[in-house]
Protein backbone atom coordinates (compact mmCIF):
# COMPACT_ATOMS: atom_id res chain seq x y z
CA UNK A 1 105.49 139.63 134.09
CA UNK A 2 106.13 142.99 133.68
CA UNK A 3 109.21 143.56 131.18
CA UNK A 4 110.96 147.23 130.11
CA UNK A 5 112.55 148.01 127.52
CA UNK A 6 115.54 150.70 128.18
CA UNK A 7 117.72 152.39 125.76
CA UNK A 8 120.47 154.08 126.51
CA UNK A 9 120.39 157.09 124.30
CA UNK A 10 123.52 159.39 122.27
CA UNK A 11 122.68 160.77 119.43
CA UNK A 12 120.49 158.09 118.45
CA UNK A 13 117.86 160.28 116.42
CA UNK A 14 118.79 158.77 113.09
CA UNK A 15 118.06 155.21 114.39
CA UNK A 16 115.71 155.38 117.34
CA UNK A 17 112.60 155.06 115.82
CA UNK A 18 114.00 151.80 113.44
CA UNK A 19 115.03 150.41 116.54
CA UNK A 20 111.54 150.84 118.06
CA UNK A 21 109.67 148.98 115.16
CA UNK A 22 111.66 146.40 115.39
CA UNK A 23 110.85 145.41 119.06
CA UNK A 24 107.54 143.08 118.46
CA UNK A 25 104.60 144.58 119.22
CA UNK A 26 103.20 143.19 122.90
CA UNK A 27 106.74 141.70 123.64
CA UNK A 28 107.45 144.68 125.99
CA UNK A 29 105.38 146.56 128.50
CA UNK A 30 107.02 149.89 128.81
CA UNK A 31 109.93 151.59 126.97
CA UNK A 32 112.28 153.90 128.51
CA UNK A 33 114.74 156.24 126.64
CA UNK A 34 117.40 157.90 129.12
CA UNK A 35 119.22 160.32 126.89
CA UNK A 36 122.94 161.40 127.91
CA UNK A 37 123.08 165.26 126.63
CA UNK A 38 122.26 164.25 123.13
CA UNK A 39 123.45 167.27 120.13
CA UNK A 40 120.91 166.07 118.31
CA UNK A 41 117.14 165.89 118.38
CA UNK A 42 116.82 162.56 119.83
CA UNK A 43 114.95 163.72 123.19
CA UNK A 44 112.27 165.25 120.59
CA UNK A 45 111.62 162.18 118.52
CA UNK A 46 111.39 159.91 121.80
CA UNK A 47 109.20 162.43 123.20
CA UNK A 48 106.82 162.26 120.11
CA UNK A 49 107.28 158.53 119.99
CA UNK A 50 105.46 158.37 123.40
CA UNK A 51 108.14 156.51 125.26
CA UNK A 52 109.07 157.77 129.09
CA UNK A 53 111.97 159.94 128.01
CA UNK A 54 114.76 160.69 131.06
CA UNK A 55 117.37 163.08 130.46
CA UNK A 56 121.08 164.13 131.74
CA UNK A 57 121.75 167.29 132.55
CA UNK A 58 125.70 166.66 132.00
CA UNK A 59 127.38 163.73 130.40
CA UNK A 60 127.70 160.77 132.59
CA UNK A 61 128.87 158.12 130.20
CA UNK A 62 127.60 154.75 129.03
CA UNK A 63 127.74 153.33 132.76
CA UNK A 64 126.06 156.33 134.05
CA UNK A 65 123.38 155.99 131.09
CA UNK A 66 122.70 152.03 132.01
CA UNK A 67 122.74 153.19 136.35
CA UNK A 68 119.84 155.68 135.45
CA UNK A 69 117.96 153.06 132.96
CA UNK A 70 118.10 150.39 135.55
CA UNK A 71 116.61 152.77 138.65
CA UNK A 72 113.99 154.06 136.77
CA UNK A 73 112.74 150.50 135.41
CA UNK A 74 113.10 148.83 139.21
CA UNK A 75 110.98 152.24 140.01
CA UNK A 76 108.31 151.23 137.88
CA UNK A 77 108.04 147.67 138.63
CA UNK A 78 109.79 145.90 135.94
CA UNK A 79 110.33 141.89 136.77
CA UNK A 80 112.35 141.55 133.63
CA UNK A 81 114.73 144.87 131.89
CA UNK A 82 116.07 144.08 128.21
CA UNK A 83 118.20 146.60 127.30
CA UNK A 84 118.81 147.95 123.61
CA UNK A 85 121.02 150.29 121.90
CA UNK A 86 118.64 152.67 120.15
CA UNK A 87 121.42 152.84 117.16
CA UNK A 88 119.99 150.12 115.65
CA UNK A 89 123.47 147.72 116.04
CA UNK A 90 121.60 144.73 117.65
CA UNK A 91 118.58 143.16 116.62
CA UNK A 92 115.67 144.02 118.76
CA UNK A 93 113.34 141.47 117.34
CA UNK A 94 115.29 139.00 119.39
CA UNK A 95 113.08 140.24 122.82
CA UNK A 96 110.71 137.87 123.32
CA UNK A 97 113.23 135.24 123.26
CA UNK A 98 115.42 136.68 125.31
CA UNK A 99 113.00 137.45 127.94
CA UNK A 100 111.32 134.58 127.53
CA UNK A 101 114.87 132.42 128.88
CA UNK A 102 114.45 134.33 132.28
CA UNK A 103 110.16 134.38 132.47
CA UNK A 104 110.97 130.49 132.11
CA UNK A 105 113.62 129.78 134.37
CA UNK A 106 116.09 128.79 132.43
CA UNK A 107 118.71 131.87 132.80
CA UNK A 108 119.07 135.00 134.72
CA UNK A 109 121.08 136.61 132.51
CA UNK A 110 120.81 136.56 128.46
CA UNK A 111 123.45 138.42 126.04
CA UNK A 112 122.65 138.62 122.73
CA UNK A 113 125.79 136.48 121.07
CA UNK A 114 127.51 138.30 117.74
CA UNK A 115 130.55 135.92 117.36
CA UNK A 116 128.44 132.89 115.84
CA UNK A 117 131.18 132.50 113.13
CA UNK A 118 134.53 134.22 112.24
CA UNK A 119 133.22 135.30 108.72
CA UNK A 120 130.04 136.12 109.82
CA UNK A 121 131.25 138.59 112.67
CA UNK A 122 133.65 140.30 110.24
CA UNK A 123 131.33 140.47 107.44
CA UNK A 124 129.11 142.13 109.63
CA UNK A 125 131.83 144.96 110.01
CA UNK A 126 133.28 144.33 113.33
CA UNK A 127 136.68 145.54 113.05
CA UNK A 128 139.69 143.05 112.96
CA UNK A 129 141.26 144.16 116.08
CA UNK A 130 137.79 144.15 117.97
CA UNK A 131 137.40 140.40 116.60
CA UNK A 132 140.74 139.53 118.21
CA UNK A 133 139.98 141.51 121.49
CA UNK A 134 136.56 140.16 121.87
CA UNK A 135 137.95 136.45 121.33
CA UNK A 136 140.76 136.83 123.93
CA UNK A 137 138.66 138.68 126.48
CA UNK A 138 135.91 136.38 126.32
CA UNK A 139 137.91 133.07 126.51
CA UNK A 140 139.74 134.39 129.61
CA UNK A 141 136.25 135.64 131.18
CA UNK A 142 135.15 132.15 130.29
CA UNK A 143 138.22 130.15 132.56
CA UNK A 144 137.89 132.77 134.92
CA UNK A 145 134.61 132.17 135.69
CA UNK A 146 133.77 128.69 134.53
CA UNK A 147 130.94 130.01 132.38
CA UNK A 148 130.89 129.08 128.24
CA UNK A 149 129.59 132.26 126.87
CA UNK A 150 129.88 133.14 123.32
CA UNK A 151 130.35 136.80 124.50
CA UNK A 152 130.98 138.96 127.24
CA UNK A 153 130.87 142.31 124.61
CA UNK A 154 127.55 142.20 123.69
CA UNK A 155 125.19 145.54 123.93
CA UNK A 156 121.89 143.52 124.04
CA UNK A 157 121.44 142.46 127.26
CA UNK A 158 118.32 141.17 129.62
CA UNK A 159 118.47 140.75 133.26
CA UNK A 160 115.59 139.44 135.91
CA UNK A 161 114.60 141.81 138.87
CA UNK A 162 116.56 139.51 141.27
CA UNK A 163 119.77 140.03 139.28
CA UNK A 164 119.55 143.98 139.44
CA UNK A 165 118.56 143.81 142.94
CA UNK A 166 121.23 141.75 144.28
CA UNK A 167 123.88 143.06 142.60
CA UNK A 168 126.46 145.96 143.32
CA UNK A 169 126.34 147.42 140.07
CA UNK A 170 125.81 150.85 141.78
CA UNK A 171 129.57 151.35 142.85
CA UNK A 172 130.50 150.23 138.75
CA UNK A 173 132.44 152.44 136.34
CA UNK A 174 130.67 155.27 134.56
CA UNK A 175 132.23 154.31 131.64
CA UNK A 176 132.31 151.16 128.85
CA UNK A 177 133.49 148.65 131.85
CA UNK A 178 130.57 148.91 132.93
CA UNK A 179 128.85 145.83 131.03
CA UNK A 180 132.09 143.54 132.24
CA UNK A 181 131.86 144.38 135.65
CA UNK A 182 128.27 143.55 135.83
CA UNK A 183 128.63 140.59 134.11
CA UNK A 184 131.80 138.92 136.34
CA UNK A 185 129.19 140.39 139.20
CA UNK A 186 126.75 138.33 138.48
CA UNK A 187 129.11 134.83 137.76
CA UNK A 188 130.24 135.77 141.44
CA UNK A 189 127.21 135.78 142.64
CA UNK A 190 126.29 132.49 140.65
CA UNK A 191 123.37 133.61 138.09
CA UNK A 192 123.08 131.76 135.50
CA UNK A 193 124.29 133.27 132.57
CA UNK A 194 123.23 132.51 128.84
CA UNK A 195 123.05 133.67 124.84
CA UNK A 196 121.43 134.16 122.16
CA UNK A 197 122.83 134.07 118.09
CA UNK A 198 122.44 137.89 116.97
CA UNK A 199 123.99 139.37 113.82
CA UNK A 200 126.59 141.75 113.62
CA UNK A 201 125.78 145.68 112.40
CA UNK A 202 128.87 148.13 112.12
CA UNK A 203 127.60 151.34 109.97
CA UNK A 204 128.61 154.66 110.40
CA UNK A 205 125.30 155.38 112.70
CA UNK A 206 125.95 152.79 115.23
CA UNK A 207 127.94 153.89 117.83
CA UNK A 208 131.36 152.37 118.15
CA UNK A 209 134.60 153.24 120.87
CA UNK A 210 138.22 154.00 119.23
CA UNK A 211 141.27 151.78 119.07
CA UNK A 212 142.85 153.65 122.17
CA UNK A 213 139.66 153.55 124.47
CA UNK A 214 139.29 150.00 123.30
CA UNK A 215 142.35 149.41 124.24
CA UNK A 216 141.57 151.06 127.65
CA UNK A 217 138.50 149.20 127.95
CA UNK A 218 140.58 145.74 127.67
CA UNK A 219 143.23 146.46 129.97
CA UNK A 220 140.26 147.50 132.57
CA UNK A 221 138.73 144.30 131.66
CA UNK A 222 142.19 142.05 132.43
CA UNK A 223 142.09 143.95 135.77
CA UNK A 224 138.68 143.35 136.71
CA UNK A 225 139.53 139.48 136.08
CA UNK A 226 142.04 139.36 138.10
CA UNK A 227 139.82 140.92 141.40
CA UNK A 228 137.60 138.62 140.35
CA UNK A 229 140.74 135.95 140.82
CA UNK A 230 141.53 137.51 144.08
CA UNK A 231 137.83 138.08 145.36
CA UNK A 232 137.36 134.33 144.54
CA UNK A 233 140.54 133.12 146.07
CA UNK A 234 139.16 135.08 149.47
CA UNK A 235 142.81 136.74 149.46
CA UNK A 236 141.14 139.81 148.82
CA UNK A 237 137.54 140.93 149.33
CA UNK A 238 136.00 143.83 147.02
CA UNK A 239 132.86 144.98 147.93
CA UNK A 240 131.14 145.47 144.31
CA UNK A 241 132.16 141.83 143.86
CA UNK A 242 129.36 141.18 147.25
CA UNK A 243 125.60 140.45 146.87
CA UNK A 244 123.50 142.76 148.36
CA UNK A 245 122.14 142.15 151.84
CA UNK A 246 125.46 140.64 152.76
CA UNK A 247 128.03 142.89 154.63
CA UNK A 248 130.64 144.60 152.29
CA UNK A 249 134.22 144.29 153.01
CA UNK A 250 135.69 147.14 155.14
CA UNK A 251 139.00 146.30 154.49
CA UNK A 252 138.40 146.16 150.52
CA UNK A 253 137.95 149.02 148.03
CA UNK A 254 134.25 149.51 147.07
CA UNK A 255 135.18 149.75 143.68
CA UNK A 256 137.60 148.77 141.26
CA UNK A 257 140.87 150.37 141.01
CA UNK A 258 140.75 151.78 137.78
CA UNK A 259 136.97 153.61 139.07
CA UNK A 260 134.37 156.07 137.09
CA UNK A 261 135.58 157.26 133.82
């Protein structure tokens, strides 16, 4: 099976290349770098690293980031895309066991799982408040949806073909949301979702949203649950909550309310 490696790239030129040596040599086929108007000289070092380098002409946000890494990987065949944050917050020596859960069968969908324990999170350097968000978000996601995930926050994330080709996550936010919507996307379309332990790295080079955009990013998340709710409930019908192939809703706005940030 063919299986990319993407990495959605900001200013990652002080971690990229740790981040690369720590994917296991033969575990990936291809790695692709799409960087989002870096300031620094991260398009360089991926250049001279030899990995197929893509680059944004303007800013289009973490969403837009992931909706160019996905293309390009379906473009060039991929049967399995792990995704990795080039900052060198999650452990990337965790891809072969992550991929291997969808080569085998067992999941469509695996997250790389930070909140193993309370202590160890926080030692880690998550911050308090992110703790409690995470922990409230993810329980609700978890009776929404009638999954048991151990997150729904996580940055390390592998998907089969199938789930990137059936999927709406086209008409998704540009912006943080982006990782929730794809994820109640694919518990509505009934993949099966699953996790992985992975420890917890907060250090001034990883990249990391404010209190106030976190807080954003929350409230976006409680109203994504609730279309789910409705969407589920057939009183309303959104059309990024629809499997490709099937007809979208007319009647139903093809994205969520709160829309590209």
């Amino acid at each position: 099976m063919k299986i990319i490696a993407v990495l959605p790239a900001y200013n990652a030129e002080k971690t990229l290349e740790k981040t690369l040596n720590d994917i296991p040599k033969g575990s990936v086929s291809e790695v692709i770098l799409v960087d989002d108007c870096s300031k620094d000289g991260t398009v360089e070092l991926s250049r001279k690293l030899g990995l197929t380098t893509f680059v944004h002409e303007k800013n289009l946000g973490y969403g837009g980031n992931q909706k160019t890494c996905y293309t390009e990987a379906l473009k060039r065949g991929a049967d399995i895309v792990i995704m990795i944050h080039p900052d060198y917050q999650y452990d990337a020596r965790l891809t072969p066991l992550m991929t291997s859960l969808i080569s085998m069968g067992v999941c469509d969908v695996v997250l790389g799982n930070r909140i193993r324990t309370r202590w160890e999170a926080l030692e880690g350097g998550m911050p308090f408040y992110k703790y409690i968000f995470n922990r409230f978000l993810t329980i609700i996601e978890n009776l929404s949806t009638g999954n048991n995930m151990g997150e729904y926050h996580s940055g390390l994330r592998a998907y089969s073909r199938k789930v990137l080709e059936t999927l709406r996550w086209e008409l998704n936010s540009d912006d943080f949301v982006f990782d929730q919507q794809f994820m109640i996307q694919a518990a509505a379309c009934r993949f099966r979702l699953g996790d992985v332990p992975v420890a917890v790295r907060y250090f001034p080079e990883a990249s990391s949203i404010s209190f106030w955009r976190s807080m954003k990013y929350g409230l976006s998340t409680l109203v994504l649950i609730a279309q789910y709710f409705l969407h589920k409930s057939r009183l309303v019908q959104y059309a990024f909550l629809t499997p490709k192939g099937n007809p979208a809703p007319t009647a139903a706005p093809s994205r969520p309310s709160f829309g590209p940030q």
